[in-house]
Structure formats: C-alpha cells, structure tokens
Protein backbone atom coordinates (compact mmCIF):
# COMPACT_ATOMS: atom_id res chain seq x y z
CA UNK A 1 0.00 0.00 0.00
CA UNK A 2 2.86 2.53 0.50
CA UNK A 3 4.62 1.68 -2.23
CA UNK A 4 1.88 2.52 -4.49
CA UNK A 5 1.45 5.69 -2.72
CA UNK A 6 5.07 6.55 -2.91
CA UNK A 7 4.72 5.65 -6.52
CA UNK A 8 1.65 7.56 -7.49
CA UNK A 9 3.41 10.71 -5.44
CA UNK A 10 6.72 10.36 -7.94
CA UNK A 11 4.37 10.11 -10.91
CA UNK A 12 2.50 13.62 -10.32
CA UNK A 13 5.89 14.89 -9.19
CA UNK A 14 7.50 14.09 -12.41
CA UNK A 15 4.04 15.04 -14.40
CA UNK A 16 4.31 18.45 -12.71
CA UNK A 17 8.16 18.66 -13.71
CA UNK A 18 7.23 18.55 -17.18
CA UNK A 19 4.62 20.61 -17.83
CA UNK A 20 5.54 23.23 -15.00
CA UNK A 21 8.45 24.78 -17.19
CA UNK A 22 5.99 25.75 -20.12
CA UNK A 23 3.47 27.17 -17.15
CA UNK A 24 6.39 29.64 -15.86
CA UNK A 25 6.93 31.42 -18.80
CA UNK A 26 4.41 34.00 -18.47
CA UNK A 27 2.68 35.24 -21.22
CA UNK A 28 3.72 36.50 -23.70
CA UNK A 29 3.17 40.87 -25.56
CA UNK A 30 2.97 42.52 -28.54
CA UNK A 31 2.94 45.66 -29.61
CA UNK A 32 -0.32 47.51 -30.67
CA UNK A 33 -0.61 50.61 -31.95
CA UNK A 34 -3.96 53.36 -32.48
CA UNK A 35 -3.68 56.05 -34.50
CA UNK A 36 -6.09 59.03 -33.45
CA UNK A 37 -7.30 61.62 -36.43
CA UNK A 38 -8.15 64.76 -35.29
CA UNK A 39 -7.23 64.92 -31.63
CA UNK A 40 -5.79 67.23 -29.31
CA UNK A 41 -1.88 66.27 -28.77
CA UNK A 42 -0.50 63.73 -25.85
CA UNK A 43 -0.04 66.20 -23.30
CA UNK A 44 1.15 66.00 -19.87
CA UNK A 45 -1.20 62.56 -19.25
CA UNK A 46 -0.72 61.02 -22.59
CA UNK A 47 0.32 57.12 -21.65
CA UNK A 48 -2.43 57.60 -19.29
CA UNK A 49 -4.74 58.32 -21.89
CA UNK A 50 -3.22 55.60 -24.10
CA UNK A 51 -3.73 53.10 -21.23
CA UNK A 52 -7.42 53.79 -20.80
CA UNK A 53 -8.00 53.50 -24.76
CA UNK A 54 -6.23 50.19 -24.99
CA UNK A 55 -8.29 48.74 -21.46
CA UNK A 56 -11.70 50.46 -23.60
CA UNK A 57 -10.87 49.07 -26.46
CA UNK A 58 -9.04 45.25 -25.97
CA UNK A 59 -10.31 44.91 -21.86
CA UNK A 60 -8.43 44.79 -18.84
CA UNK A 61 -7.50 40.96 -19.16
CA UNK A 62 -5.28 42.23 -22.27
CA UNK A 63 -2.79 43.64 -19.67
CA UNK A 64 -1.92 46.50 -21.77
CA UNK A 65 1.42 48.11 -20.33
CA UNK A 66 4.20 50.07 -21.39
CA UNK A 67 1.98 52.63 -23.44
CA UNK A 68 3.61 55.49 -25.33
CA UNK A 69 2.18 58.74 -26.79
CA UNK A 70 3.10 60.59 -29.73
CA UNK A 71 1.52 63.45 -31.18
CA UNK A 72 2.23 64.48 -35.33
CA UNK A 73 1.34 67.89 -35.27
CA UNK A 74 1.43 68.13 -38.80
CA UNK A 75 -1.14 65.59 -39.82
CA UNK A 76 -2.88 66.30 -36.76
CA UNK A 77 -2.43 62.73 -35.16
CA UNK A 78 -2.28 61.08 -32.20
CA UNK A 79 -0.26 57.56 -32.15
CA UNK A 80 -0.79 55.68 -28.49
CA UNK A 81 2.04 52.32 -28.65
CA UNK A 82 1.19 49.51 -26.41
CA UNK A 83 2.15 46.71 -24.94
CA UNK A 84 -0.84 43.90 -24.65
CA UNK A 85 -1.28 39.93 -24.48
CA UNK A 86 -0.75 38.35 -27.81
CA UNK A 87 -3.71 36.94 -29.33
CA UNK A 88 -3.91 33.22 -30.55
C-alpha cells in the first residue's frame, strides 16, 4: 500500500516537472498601436490616456502596459504604442 502511494506521489511529481516549465513562462506581448485623427496632442497625461483606450478598447485581461504617446502635429495625429497579451 505505501509503495503505491510513494509511486503515485513520484508520478505527479515528475508530471508536474514537465509541464511546470511551459506554465512559468508567463505570457507573452505585442505591440499595438492606435492612431487618433483629429485629436488634441498627448499632453502632460498622454500614456495615461493611451492606457485607458487600450483597457476600452481590448479589456483589462489584455494587460496592456508600457503605453507610449506621440503626437504628429502636422497631420494632426495622435499615435498611443502599447504593450498587450498576444492573441492566438
């Protein structure tokens, strides 16, 4: 009876050993960018802003992060860069 204990307990050890690896990765971002016509420029808040568009637009479970504003003042654009969960 202990021995098959002992075995069943090195089994889901070594089960856990092999798939844990993959598990620990973490997942993995891409970049994702929004171009804005017509808007006023970044400003003082702009990855702020850039934040809350990406979380409106993709959802808080895309972990956007690492946002970036730029602002083109001569085509009148606003470019917000992200950071977000890669999509399958």
């Amino acid at each position: 009876m202990n021995k098959s204990i002992a075995l069943s307990l090195l089994s889901l050890v070594l089960l856990l050993a092999l798939v844990s690896p993959s598990l620990s990765q973490g997942p993995r971002f891409c970049p994702v960018e929004i171009v804005l016509d017509g808007v006023p420029p970044c400003g003082e808040n702009g990855k702020w802003d850039c934040l809350q568009l990406m979380i409106e637009k993709f959802g808080a479970a895309s972990m956007p992060n690492t946002c970036s504003c730029t602002t083109t003042p001569n085509v009148q654009q606003r470019t917000c860069l992200c950071l977000k969960i890669c999509s399958n």
